[in-house]
C-alpha atoms as a PDB file:
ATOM      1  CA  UNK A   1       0.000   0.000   0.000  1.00  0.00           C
ATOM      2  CA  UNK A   2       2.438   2.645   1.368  1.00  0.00           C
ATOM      3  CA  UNK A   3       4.535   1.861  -2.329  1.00  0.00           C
ATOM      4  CA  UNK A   4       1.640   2.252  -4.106  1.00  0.00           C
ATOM      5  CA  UNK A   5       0.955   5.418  -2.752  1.00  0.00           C
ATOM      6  CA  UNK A   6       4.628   6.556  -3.184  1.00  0.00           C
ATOM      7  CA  UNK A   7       4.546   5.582  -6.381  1.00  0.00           C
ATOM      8  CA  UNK A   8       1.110   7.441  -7.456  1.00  0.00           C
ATOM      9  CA  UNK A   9       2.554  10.543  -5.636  1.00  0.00           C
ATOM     10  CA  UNK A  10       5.862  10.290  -7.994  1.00  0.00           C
ATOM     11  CA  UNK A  11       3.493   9.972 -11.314  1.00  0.00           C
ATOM     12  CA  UNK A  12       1.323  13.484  -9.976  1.00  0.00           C
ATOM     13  CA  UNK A  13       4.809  14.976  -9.247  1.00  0.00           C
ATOM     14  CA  UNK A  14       6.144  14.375 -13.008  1.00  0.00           C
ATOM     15  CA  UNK A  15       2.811  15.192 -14.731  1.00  0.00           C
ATOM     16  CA  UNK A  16       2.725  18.588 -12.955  1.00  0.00           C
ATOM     17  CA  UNK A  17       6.178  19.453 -14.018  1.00  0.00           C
ATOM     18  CA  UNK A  18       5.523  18.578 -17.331  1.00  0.00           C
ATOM     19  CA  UNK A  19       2.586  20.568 -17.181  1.00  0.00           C
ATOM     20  CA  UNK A  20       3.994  23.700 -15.831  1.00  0.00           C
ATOM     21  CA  UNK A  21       7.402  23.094 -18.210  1.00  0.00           C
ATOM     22  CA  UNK A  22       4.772  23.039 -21.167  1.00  0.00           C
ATOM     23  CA  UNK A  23       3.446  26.347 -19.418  1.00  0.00           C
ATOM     24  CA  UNK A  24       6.372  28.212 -19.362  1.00  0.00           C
ATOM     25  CA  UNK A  25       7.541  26.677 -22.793  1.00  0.00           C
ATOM     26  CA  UNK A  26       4.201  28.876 -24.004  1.00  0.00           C
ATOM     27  CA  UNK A  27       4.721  31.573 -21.940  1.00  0.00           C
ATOM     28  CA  UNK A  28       8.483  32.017 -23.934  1.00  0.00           C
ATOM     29  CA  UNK A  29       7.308  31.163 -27.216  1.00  0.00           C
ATOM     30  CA  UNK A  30       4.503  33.698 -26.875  1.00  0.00           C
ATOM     31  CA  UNK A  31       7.049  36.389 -25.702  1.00  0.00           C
ATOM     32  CA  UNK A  32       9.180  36.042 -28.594  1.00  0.00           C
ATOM     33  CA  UNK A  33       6.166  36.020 -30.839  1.00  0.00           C
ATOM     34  CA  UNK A  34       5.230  39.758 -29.122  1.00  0.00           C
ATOM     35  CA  UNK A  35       9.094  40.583 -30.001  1.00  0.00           C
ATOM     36  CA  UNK A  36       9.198  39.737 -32.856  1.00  0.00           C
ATOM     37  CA  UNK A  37       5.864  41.700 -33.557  1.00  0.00           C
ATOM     38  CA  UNK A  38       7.372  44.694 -32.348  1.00  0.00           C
ATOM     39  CA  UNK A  39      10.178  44.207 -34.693  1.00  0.00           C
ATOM     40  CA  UNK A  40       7.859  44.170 -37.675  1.00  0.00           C
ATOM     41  CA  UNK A  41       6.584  47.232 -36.941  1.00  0.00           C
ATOM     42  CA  UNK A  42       9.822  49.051 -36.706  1.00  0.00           C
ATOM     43  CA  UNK A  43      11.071  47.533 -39.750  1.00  0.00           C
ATOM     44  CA  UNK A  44       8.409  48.464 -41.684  1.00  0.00           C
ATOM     45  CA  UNK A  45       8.246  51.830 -39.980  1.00  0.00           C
ATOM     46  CA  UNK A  46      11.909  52.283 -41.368  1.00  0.00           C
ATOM     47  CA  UNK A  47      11.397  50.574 -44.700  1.00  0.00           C
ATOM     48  CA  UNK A  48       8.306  53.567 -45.349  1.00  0.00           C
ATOM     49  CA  UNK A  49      10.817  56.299 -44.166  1.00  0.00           C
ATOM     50  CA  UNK A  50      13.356  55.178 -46.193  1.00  0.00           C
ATOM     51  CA  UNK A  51      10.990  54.699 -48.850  1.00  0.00           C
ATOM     52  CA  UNK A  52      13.013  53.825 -52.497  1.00  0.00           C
ATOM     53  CA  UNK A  53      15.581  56.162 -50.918  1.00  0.00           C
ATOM     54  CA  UNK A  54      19.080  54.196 -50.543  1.00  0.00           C
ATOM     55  CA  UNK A  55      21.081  51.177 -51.443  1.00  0.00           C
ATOM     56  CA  UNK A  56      18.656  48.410 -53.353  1.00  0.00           C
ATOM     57  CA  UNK A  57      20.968  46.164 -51.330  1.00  0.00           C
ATOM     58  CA  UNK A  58      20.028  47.369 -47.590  1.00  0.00           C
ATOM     59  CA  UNK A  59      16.721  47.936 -48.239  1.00  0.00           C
ATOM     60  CA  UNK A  60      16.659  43.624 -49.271  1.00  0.00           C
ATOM     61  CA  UNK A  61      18.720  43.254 -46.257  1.00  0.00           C
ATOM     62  CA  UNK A  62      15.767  45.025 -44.127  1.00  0.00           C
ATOM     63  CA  UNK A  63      13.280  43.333 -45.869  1.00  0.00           C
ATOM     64  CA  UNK A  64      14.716  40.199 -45.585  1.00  0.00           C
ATOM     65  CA  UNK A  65      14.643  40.914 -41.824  1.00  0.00           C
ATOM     66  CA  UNK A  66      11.098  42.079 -41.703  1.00  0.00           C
ATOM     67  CA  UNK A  67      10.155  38.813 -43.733  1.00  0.00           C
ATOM     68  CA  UNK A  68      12.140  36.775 -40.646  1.00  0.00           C
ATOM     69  CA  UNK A  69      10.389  38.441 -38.149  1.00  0.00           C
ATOM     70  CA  UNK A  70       7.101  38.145 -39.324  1.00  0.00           C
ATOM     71  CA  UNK A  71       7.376  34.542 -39.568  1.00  0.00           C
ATOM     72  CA  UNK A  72       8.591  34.569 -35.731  1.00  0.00           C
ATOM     73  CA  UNK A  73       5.514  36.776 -34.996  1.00  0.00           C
ATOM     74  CA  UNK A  74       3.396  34.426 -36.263  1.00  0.00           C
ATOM     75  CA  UNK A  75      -0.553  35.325 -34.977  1.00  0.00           C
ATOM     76  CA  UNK A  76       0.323  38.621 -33.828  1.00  0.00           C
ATOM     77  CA  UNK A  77       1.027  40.445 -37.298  1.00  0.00           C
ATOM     78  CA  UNK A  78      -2.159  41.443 -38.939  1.00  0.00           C
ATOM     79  CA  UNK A  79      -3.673  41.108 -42.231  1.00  0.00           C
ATOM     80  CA  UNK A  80      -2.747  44.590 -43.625  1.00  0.00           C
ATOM     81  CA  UNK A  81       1.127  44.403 -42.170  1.00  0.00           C
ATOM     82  CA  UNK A  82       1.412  41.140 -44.287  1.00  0.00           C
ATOM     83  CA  UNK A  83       0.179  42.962 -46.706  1.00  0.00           C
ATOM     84  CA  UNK A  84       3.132  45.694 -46.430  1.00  0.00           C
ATOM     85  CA  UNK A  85       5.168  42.665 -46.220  1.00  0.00           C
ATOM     86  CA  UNK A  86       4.235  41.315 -49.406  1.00  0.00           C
ATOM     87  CA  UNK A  87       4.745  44.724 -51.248  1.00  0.00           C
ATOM     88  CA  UNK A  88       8.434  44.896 -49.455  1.00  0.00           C
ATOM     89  CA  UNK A  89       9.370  41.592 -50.760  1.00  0.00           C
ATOM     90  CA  UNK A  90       8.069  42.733 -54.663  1.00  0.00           C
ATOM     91  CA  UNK A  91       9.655  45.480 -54.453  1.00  0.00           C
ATOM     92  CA  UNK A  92      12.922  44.429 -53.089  1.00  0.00           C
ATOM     93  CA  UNK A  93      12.903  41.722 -55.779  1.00  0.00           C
ATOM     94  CA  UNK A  94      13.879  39.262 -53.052  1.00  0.00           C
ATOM     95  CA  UNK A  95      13.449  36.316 -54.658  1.00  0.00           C
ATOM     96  CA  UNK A  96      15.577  37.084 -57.388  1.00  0.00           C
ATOM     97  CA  UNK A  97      19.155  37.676 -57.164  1.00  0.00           C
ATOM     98  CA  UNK A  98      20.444  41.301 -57.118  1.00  0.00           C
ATOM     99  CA  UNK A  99      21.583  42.720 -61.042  1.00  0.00           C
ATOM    100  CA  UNK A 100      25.608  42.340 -61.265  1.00  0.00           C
ATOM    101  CA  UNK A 101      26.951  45.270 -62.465  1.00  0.00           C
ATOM    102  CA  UNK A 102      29.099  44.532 -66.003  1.00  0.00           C
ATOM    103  CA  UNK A 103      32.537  44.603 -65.998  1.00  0.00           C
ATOM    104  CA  UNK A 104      34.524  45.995 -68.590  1.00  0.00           C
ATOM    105  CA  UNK A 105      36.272  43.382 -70.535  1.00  0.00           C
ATOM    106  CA  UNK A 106      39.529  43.260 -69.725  1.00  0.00           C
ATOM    107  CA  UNK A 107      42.216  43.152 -72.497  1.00  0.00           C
ATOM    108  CA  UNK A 108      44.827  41.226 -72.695  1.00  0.00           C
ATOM    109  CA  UNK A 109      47.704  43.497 -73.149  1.00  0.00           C
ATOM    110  CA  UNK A 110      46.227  45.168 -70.006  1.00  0.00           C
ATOM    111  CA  UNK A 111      46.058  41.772 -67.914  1.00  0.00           C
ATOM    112  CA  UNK A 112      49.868  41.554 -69.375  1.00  0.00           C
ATOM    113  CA  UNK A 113      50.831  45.073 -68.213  1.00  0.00           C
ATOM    114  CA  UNK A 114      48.980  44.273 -64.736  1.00  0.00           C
ATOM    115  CA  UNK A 115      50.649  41.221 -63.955  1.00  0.00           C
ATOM    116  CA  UNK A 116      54.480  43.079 -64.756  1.00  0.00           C
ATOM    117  CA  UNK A 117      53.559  46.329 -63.874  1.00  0.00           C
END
């Protein structure tokens, strides 16, 4: 009886940690979640004052930011912020890799003079 008893106790024990480990496990995801909410709005606050002002380059950089953290934020971005989202990422062309700039073809008497000059 008394191992019985012991041994019930020890199962209750166990279930209520997992329970309140599962409860904090929520409490942190949902706290990153708000974060990363609140990061969405600043980066889309900066992306609008920036506007098409500045590098092509940082602007993808903040965009692909602002794509990361909406995906973190999950529940907590609304409808019309992915909707900013999805204008960001057209614009910023991010699926497509950035337009390399030609080169001027380089001779070869001026590889020659290069490589002894």
């Amino acid at each position: 009886m008394a191992a019985e008893y012991v041994a019930e106790q020890q199962q209750a024990y166990v279930q209520r940690l997992r329970a309140h480990a599962e409860a904090q496990g929520a409490e942190q995801q949902e706290a990153r979640a708000r974060r990363a909410a609140g990061r969405v709005q600043s980066l889309l606050a900066t992306l609008q004052q920036r506007g098409n002002k500045g590098a092509p380059k940082t602007t993808r950089k903040l965009v692909r930011e602002l794509v990361h953290a909406a995906s973190d934020a999950g529940d907590h971005s609304d409808a019309d912020q992915q909707e900013q989202i999805n204008a960001w990422e057209t614009r910023a062309e991010i699926d497509s890799p950035p337009a390399q700039t030609a080169r001027p073809a380089q001779t070869k008497a001026r590889a020659e003079q290069a490589a002894t000059g």
